[in-house]
Protein backbone atom coordinates (compact mmCIF):
# COMPACT_ATOMS: atom_id res chain seq x y z
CA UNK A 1 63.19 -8.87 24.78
CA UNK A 2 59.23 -8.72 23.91
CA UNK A 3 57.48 -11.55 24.56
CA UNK A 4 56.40 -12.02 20.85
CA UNK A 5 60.47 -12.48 19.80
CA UNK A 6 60.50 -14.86 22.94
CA UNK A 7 57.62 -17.05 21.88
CA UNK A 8 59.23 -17.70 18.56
CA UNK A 9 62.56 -17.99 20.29
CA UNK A 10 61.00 -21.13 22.38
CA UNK A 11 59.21 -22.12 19.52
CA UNK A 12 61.94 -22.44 17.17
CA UNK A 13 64.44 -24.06 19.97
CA UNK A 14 62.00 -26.46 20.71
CA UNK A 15 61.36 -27.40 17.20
CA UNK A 16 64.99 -27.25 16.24
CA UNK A 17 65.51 -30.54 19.81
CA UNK A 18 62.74 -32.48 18.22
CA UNK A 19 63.47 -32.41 14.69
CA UNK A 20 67.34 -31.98 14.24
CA UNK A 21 67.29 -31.76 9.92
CA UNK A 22 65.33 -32.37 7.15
CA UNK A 23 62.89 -30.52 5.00
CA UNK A 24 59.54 -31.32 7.11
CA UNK A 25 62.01 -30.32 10.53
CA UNK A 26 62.31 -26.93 8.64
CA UNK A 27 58.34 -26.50 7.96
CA UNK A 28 57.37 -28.21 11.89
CA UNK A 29 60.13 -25.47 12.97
CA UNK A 30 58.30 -22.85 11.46
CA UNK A 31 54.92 -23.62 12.22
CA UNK A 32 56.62 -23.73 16.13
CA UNK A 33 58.09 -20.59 15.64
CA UNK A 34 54.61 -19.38 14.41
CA UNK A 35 52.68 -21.09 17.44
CA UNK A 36 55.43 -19.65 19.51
CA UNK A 37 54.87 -15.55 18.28
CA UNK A 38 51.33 -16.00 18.50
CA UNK A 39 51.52 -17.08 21.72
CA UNK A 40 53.35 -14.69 22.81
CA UNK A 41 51.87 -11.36 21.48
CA UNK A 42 48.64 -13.21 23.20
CA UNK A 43 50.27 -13.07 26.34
CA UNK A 44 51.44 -9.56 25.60
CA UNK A 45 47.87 -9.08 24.99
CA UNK A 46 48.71 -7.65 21.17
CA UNK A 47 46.45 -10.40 20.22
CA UNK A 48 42.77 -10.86 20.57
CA UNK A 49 42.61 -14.78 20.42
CA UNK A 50 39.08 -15.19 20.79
CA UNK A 51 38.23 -12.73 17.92
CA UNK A 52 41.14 -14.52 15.65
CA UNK A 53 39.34 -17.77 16.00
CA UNK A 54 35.92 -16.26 15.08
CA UNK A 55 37.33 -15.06 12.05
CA UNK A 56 39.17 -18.24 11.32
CA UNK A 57 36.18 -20.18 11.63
CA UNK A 58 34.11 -17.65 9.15
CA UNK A 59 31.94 -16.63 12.57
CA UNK A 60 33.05 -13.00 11.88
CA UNK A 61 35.03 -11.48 9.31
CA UNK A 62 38.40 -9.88 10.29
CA UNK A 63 37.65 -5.79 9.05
């Protein structure tokens, strides 16, 4: 298992304890599974974090 599909794994267990149903569970639960692949392909070091948040913040454009 890749460390990207076990980020989102966590992510979207952890999301699915704190919020059990509901429509805003389901979007919190995604945004954790999102949070959770992201970290993951950082630790699998598929993901540049530093240069992400540069382009996020309009410091430097992502091409």
């Amino acid at each position: 298992m890749s460390p990207t599909l076990l980020g989102a794994a966590i992510g979207a267990f952890l999301a699915f304890m704190a919020f059990a149903f509901g429509f805003w569970g389901f979007v919190v639960a995604a945004l954790f599974m999102v949070v959770g692949a992201a970290l993951g392909r950082a630790a699998e070091g598929r993901l540049d974090v530093r240069s992400a948040w540069d382009a996020l913040t309009g410091r430097r454009s992502s091409s």
